[in-house]
PDB file of N, CA and C in Angstrom:
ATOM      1  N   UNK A   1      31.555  63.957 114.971  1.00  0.00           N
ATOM      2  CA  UNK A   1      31.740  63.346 116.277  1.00  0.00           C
ATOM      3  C   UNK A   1      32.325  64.359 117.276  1.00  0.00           C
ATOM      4  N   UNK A   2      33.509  65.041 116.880  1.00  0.00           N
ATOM      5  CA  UNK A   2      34.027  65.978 117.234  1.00  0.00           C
ATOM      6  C   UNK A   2      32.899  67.013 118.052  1.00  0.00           C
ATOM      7  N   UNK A   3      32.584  67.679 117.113  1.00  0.00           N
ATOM      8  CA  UNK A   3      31.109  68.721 117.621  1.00  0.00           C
ATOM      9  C   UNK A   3      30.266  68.390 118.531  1.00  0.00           C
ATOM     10  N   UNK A   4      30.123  66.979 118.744  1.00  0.00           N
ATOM     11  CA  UNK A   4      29.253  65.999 119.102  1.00  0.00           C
ATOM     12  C   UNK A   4      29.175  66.184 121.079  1.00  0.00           C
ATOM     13  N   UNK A   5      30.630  66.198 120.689  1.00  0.00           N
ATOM     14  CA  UNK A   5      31.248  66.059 122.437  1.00  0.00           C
ATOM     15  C   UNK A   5      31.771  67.064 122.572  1.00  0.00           C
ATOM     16  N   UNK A   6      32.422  68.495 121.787  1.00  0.00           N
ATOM     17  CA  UNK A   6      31.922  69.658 122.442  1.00  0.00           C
ATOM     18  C   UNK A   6      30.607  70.137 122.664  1.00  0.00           C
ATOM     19  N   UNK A   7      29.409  69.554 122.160  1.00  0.00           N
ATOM     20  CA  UNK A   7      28.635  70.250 122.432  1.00  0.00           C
ATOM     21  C   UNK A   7      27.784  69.865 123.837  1.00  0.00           C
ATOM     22  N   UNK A   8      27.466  68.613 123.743  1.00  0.00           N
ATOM     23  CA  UNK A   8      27.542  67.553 125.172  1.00  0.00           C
ATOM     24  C   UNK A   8      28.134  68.359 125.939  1.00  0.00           C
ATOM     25  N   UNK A   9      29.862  68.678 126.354  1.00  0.00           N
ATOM     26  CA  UNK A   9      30.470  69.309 127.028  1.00  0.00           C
ATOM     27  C   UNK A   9      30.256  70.430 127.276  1.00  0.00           C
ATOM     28  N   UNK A  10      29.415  71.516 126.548  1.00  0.00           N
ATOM     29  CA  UNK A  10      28.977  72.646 127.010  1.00  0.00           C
ATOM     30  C   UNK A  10      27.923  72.850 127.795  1.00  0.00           C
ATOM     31  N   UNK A  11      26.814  71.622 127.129  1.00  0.00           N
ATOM     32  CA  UNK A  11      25.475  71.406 127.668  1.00  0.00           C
ATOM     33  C   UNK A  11      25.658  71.116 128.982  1.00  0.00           C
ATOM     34  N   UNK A  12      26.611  70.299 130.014  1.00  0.00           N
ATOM     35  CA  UNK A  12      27.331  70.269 131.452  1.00  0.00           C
ATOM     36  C   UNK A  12      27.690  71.190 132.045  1.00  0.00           C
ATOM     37  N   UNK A  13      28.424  71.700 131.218  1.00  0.00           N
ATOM     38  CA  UNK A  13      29.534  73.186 131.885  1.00  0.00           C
ATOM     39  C   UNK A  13      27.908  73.928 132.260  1.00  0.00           C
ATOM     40  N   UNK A  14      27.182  73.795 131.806  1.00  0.00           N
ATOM     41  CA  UNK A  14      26.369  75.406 131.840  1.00  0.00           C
ATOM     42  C   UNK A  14      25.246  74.461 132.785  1.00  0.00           C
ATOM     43  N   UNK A  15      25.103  73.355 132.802  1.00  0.00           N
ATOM     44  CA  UNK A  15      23.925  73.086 133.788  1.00  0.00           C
ATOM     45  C   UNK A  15      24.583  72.992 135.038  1.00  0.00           C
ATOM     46  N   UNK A  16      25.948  72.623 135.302  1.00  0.00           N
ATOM     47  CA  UNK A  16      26.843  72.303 136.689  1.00  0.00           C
ATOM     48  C   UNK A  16      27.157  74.469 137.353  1.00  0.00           C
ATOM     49  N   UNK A  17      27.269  75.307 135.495  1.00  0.00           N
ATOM     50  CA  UNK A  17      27.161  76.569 136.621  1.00  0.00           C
ATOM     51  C   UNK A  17      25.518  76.508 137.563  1.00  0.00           C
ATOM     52  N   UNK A  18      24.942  76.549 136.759  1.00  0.00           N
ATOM     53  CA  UNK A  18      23.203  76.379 137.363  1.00  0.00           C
ATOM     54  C   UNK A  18      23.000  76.282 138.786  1.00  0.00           C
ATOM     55  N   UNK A  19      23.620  74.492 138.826  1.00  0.00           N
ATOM     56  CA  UNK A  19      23.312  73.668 140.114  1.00  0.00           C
ATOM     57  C   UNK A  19      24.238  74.734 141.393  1.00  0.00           C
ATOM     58  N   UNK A  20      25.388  75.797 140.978  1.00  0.00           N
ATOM     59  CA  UNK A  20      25.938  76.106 142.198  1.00  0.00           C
ATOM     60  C   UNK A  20      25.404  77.159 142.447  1.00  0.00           C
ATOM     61  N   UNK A  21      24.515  77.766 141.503  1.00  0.00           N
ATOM     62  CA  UNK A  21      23.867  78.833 142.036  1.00  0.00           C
ATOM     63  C   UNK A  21      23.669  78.992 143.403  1.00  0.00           C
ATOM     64  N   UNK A  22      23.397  79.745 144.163  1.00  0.00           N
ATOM     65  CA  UNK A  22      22.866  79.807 145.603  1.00  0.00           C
ATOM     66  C   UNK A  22      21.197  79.671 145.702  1.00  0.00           C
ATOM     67  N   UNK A  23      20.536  79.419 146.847  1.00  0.00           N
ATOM     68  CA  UNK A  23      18.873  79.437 146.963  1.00  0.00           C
ATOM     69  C   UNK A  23      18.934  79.973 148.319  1.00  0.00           C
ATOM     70  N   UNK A  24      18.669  81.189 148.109  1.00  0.00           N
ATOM     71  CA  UNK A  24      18.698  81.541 150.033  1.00  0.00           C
ATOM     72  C   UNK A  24      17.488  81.734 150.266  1.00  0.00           C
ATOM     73  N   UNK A  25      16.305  81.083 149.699  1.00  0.00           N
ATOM     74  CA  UNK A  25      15.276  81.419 150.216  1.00  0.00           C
ATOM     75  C   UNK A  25      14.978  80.775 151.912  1.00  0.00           C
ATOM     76  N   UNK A  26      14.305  81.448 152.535  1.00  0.00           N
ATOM     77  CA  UNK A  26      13.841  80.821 153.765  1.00  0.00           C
ATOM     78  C   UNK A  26      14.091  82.108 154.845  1.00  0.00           C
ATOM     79  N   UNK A  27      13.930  82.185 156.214  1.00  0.00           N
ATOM     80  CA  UNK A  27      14.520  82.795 156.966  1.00  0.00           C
ATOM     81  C   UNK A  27      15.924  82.972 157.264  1.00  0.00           C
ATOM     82  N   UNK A  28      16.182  84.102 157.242  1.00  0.00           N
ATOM     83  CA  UNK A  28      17.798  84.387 157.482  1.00  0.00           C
ATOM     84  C   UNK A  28      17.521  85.523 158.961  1.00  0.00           C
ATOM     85  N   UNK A  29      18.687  85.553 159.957  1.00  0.00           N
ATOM     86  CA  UNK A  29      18.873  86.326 160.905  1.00  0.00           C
ATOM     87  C   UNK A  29      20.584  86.758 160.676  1.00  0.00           C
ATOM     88  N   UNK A  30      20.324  88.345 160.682  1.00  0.00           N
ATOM     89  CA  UNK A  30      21.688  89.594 160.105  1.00  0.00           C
ATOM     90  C   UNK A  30      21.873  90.070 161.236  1.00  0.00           C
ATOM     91  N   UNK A  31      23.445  90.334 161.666  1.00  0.00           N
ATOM     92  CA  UNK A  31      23.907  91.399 162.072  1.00  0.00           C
ATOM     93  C   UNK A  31      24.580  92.005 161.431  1.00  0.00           C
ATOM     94  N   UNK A  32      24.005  93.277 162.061  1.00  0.00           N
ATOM     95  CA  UNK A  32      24.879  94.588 161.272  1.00  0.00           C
ATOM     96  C   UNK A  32      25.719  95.124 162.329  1.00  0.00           C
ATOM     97  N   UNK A  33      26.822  95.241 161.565  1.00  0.00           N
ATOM     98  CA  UNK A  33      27.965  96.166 162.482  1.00  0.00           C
ATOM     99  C   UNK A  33      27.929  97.890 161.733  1.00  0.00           C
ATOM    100  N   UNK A  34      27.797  98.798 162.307  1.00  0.00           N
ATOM    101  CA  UNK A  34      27.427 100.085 161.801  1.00  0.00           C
ATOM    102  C   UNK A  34      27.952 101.017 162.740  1.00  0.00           C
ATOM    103  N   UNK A  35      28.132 102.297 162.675  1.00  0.00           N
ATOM    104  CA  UNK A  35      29.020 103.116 162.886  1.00  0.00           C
ATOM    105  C   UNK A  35      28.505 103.626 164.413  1.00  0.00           C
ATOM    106  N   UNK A  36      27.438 103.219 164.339  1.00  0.00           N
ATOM    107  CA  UNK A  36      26.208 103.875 165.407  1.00  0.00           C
ATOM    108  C   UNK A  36      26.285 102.507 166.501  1.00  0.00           C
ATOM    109  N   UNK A  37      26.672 101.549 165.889  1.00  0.00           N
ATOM    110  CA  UNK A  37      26.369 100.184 167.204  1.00  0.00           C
ATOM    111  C   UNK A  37      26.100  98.950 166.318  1.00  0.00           C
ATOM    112  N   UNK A  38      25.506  97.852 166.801  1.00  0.00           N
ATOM    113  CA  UNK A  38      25.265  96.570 165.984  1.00  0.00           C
ATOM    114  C   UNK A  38      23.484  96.899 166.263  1.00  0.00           C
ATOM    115  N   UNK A  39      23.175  95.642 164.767  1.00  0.00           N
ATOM    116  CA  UNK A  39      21.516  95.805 164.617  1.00  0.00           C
ATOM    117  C   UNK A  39      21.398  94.416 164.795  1.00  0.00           C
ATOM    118  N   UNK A  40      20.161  94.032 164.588  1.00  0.00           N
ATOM    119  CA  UNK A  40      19.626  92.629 164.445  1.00  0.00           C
ATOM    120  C   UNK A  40      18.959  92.302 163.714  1.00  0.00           C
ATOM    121  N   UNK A  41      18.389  92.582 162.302  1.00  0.00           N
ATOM    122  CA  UNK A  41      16.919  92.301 161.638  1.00  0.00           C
ATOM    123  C   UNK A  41      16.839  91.092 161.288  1.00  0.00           C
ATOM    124  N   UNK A  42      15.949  91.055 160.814  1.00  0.00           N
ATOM    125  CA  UNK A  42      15.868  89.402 160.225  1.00  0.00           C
ATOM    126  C   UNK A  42      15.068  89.573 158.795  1.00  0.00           C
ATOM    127  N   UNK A  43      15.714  88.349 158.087  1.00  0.00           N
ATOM    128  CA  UNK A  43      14.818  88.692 156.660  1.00  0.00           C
ATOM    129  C   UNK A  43      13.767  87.391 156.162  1.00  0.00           C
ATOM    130  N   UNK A  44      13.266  87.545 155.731  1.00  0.00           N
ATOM    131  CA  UNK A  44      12.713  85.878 154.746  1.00  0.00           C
ATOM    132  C   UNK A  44      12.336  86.416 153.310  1.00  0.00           C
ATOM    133  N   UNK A  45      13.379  85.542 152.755  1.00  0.00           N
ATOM    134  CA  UNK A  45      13.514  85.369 151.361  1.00  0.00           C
ATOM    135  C   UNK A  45      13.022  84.484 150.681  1.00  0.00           C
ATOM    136  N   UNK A  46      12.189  84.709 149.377  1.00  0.00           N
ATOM    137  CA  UNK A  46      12.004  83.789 148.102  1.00  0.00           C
ATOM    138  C   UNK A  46      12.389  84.079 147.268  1.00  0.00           C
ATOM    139  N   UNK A  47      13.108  83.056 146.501  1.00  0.00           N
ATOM    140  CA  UNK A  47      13.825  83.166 145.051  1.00  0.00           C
ATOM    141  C   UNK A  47      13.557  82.443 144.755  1.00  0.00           C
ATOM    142  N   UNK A  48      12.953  82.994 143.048  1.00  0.00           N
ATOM    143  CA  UNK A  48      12.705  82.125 142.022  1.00  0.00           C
ATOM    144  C   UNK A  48      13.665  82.165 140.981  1.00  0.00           C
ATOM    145  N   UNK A  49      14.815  81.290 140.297  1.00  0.00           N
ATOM    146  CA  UNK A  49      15.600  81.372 140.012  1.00  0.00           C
ATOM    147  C   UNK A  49      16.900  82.632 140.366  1.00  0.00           C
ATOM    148  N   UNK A  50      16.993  83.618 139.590  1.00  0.00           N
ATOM    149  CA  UNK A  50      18.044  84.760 139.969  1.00  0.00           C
ATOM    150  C   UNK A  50      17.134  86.254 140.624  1.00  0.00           C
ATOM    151  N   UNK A  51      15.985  86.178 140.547  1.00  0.00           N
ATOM    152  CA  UNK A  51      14.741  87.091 140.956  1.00  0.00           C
ATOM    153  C   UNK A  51      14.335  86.392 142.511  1.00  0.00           C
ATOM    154  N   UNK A  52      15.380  87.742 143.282  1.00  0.00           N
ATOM    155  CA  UNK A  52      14.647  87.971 144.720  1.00  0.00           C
ATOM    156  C   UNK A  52      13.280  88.583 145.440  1.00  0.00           C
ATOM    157  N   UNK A  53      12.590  88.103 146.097  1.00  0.00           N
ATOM    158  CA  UNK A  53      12.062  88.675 146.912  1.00  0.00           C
ATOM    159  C   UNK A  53      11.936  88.736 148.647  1.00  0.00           C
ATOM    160  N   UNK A  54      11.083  89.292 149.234  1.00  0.00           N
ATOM    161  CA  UNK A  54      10.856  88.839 150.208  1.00  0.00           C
ATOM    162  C   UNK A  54      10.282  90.335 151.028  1.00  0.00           C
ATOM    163  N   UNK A  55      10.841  89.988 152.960  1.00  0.00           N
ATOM    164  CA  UNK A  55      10.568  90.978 153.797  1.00  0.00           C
ATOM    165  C   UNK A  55      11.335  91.197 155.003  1.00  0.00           C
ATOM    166  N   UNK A  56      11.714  92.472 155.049  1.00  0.00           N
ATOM    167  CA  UNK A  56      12.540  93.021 156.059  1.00  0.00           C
ATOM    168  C   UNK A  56      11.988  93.159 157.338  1.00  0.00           C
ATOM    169  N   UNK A  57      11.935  92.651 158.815  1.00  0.00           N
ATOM    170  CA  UNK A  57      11.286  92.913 159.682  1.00  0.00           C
ATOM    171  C   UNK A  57      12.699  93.531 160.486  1.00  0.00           C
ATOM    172  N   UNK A  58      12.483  94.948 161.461  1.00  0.00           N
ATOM    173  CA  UNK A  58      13.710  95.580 162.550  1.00  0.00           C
ATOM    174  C   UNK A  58      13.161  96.675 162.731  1.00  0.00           C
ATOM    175  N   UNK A  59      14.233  97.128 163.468  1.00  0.00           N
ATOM    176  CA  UNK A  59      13.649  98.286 164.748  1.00  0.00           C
ATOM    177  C   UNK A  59      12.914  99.415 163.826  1.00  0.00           C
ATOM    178  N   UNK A  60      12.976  99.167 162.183  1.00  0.00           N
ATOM    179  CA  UNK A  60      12.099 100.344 161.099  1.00  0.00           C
ATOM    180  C   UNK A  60      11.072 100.091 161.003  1.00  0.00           C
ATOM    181  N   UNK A  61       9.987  98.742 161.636  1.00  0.00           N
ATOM    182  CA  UNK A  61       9.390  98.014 161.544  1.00  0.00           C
ATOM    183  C   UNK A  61       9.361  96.819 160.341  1.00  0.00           C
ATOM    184  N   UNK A  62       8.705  96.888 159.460  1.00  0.00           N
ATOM    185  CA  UNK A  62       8.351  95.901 157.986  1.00  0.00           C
ATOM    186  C   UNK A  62       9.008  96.358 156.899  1.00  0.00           C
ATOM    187  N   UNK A  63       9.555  95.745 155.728  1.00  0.00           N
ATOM    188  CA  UNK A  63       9.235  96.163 154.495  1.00  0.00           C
ATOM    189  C   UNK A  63       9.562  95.497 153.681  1.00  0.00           C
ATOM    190  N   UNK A  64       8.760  95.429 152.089  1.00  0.00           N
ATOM    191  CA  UNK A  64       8.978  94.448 150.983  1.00  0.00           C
ATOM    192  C   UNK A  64      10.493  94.738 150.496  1.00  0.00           C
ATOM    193  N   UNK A  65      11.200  93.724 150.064  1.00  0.00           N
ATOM    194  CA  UNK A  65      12.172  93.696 149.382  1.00  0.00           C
ATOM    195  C   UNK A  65      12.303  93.197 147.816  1.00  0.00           C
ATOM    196  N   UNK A  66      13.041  93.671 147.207  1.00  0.00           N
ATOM    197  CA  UNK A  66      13.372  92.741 145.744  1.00  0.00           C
ATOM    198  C   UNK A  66      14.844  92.825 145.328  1.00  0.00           C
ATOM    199  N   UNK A  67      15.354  91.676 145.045  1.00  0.00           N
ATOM    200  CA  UNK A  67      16.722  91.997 144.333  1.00  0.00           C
ATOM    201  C   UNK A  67      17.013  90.738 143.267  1.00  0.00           C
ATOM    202  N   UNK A  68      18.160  90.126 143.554  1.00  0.00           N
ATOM    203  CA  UNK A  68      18.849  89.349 142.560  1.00  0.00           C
ATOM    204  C   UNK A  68      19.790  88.456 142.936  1.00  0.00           C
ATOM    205  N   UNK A  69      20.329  86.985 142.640  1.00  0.00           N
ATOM    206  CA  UNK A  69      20.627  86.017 143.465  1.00  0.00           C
ATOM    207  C   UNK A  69      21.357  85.608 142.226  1.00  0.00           C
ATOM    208  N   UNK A  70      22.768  85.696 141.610  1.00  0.00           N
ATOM    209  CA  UNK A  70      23.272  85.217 140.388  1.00  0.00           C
ATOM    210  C   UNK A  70      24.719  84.691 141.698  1.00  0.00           C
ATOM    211  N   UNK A  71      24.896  83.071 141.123  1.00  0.00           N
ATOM    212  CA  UNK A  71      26.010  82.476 141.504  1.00  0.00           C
ATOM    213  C   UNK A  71      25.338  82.660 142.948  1.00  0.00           C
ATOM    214  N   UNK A  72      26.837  83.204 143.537  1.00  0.00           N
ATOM    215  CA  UNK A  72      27.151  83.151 144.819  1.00  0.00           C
ATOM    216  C   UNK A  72      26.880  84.792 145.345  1.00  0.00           C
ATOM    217  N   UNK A  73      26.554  85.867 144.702  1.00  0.00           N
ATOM    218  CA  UNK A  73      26.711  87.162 144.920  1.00  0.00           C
ATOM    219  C   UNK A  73      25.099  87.504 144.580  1.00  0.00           C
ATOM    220  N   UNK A  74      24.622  87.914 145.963  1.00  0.00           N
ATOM    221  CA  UNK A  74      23.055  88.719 146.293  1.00  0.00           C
ATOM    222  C   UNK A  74      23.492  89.984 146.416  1.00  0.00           C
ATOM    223  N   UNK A  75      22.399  90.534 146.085  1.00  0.00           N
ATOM    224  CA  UNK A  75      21.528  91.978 146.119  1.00  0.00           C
ATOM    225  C   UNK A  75      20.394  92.130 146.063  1.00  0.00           C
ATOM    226  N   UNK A  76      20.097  93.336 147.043  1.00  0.00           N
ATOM    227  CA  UNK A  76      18.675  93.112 147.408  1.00  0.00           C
ATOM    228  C   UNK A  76      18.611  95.220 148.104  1.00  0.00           C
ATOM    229  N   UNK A  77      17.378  95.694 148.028  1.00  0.00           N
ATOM    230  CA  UNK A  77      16.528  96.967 147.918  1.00  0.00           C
ATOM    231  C   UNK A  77      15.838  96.753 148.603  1.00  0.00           C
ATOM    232  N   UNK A  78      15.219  97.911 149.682  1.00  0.00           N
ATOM    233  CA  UNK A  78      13.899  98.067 150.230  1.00  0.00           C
ATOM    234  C   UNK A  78      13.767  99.491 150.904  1.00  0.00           C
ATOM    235  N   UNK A  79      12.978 100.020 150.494  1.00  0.00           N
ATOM    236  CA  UNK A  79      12.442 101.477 151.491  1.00  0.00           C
ATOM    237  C   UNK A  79      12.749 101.138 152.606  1.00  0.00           C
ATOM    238  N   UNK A  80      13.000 101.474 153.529  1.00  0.00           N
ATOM    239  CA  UNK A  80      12.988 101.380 154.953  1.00  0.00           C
ATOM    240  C   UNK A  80      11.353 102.344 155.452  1.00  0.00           C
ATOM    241  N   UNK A  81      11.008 101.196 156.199  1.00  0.00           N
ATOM    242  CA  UNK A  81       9.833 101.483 156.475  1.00  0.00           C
ATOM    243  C   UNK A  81       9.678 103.138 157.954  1.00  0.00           C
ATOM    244  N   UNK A  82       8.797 103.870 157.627  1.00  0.00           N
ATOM    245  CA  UNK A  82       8.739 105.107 158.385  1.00  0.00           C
ATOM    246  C   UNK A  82       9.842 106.337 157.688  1.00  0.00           C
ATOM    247  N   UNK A  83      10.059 106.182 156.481  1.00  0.00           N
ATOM    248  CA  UNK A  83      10.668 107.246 155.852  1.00  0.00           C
ATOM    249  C   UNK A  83      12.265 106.921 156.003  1.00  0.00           C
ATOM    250  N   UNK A  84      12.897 105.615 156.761  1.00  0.00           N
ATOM    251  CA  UNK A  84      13.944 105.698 157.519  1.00  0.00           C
ATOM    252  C   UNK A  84      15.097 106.025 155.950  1.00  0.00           C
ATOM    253  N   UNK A  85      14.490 106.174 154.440  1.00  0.00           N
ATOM    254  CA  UNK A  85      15.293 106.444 153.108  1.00  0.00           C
ATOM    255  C   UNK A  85      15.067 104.410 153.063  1.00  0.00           C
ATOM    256  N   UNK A  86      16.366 104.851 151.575  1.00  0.00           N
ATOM    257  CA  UNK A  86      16.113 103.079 151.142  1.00  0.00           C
ATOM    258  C   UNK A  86      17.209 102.660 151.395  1.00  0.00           C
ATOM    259  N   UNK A  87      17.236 101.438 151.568  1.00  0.00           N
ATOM    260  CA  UNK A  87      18.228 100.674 151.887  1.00  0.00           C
ATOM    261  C   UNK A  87      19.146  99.452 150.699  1.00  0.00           C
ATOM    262  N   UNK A  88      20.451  99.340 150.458  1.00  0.00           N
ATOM    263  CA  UNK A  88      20.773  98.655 149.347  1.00  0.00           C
ATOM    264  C   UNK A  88      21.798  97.780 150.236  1.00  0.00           C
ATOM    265  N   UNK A  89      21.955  96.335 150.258  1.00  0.00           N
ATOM    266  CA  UNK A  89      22.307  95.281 150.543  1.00  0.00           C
ATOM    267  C   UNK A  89      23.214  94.579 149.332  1.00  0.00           C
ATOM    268  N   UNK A  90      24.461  94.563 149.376  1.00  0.00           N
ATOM    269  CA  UNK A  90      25.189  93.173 148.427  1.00  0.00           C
ATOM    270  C   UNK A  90      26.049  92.340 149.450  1.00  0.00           C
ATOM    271  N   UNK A  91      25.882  90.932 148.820  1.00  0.00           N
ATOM    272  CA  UNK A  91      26.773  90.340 149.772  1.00  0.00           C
ATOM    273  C   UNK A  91      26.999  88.865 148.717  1.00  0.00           C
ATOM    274  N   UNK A  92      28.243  87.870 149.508  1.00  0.00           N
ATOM    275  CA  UNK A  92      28.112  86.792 149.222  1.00  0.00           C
ATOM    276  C   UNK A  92      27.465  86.099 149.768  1.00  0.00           C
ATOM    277  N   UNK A  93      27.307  84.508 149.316  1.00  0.00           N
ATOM    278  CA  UNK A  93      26.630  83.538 150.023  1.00  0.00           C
ATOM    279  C   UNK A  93      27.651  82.594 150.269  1.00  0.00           C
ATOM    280  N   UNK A  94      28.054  82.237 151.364  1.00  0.00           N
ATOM    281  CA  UNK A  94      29.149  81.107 151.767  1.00  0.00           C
ATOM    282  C   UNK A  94      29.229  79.929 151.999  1.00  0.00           C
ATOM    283  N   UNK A  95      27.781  79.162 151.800  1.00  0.00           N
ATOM    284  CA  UNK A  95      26.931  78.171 152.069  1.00  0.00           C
ATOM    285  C   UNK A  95      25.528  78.020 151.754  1.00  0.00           C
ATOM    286  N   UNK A  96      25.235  77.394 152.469  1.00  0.00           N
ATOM    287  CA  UNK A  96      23.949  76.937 152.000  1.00  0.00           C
ATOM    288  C   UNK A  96      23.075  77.672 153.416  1.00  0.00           C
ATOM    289  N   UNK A  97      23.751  78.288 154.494  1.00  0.00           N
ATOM    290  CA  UNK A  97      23.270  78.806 155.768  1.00  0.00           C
ATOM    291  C   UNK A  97      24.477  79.761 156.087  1.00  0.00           C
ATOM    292  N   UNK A  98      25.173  80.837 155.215  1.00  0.00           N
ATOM    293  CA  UNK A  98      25.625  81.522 155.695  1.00  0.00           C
ATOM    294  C   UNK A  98      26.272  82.833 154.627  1.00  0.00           C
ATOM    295  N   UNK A  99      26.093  83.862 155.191  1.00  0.00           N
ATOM    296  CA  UNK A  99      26.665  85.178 153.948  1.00  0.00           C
ATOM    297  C   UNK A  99      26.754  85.965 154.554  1.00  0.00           C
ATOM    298  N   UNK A 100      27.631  86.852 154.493  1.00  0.00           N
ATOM    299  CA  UNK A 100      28.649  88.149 154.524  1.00  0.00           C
ATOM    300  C   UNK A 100      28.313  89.210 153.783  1.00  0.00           C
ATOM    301  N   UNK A 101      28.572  91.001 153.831  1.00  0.00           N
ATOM    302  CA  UNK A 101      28.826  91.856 152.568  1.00  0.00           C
ATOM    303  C   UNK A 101      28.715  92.955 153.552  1.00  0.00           C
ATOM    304  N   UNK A 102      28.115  93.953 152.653  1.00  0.00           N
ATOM    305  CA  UNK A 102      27.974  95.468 152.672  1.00  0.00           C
ATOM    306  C   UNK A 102      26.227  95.890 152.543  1.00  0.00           C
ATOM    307  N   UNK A 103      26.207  96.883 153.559  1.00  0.00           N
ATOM    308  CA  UNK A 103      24.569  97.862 153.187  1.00  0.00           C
ATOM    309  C   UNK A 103      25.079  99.428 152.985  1.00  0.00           C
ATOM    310  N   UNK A 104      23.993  99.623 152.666  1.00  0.00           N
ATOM    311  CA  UNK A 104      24.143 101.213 152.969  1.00  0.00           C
ATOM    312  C   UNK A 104      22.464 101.701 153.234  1.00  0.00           C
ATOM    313  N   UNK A 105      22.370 102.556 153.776  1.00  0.00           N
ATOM    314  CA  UNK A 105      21.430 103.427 153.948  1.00  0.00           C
ATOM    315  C   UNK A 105      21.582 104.701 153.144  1.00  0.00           C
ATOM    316  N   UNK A 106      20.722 104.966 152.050  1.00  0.00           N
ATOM    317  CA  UNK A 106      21.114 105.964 151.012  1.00  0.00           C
ATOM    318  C   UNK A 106      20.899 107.314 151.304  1.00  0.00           C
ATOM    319  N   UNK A 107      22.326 107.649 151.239  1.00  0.00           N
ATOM    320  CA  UNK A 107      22.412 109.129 151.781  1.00  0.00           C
ATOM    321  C   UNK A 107      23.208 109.431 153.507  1.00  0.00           C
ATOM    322  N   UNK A 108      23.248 107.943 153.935  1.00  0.00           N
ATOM    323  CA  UNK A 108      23.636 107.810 155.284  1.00  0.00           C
ATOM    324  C   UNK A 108      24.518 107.332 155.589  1.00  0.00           C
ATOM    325  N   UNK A 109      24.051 106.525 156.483  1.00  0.00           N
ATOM    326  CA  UNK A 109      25.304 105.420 157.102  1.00  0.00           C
ATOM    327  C   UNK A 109      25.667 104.030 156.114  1.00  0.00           C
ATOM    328  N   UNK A 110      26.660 103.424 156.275  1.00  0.00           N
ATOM    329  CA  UNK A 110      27.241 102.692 156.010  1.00  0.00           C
ATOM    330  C   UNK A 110      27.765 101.560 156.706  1.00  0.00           C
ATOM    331  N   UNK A 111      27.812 100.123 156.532  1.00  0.00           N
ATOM    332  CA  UNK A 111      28.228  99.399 157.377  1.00  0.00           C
ATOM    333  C   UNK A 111      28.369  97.813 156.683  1.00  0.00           C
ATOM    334  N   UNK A 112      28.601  96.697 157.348  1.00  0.00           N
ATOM    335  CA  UNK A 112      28.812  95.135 157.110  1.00  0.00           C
ATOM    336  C   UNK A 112      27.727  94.504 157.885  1.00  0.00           C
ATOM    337  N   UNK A 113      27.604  93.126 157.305  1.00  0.00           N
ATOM    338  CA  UNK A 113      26.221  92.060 158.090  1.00  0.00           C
ATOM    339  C   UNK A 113      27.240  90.790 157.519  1.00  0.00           C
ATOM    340  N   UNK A 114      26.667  90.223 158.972  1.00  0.00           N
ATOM    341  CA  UNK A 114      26.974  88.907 158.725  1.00  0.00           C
ATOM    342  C   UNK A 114      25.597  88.259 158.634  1.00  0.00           C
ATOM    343  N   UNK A 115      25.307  87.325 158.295  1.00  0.00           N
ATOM    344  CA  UNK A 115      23.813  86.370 158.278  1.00  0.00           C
ATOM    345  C   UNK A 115      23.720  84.855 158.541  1.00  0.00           C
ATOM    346  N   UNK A 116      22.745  84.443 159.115  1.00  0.00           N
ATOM    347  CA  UNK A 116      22.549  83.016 158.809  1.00  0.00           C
ATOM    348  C   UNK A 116      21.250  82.684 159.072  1.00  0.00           C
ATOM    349  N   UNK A 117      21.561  81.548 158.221  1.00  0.00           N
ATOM    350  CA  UNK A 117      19.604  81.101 157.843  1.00  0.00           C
ATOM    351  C   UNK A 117      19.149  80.550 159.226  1.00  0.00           C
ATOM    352  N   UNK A 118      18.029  80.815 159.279  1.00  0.00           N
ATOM    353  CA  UNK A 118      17.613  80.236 160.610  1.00  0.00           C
ATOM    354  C   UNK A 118      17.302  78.542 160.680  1.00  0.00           C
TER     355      UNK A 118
END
């Protein structure tokens, strides 16, 4: 009986982590604060479970993205389109329409984004 209802009790614990996962798929609009001035890009994301994708549209023009969506903490990759090097993105998610973090431009600049889903 014992076993019965720890195991019940685990089978919860692990579907309730699940349900808080984040889903940021959809359109999101970023500012970046950066050493050089503020940016504007915008992204649209699909996630299928913890496997990101999507596309970067800004002043680099286009580019595909892929990263990773575990809990509350994204990451996400993309060339910067026209050679601009690649770009690496982590951040939290603070909602269901809103996230915070860090980029870098590899080899470059450095900076923070705020976001929200459109």
């Amino acid at each position: 009986m014992l076993n019965r209802v720890l195991r019940v009790t685990l089978a919860v614990s692990i579907l309730s982590c699940a349900a808080l996962a984040a889903d940021i798929s959809g359109a999101w609009q970023f500012t970046l604060e950066t050493p050089k001035g503020k940016g504007s890009p915008s992204f649209e994301f699909k996630q299928n479970g913890e496997e990101l994708s999507g596309t970067y549209s800004g002043k680099f023009g286009k580019a595909a993205l892929s990263g990773t969506v575990k809990g509350d903490q994204v990451e996400f990759f993309f060339d910067g389109p026209n050679a601009a090097g690649k770009f690496h993105y982590t951040g939290t998610v603070n909602g269901p329409a809103s996230m915070k973090g860090a980029y870098e431009l590899e080899g470059s600049e450095k900076g923070t984004f705020t976001a929200a889903k459109k």
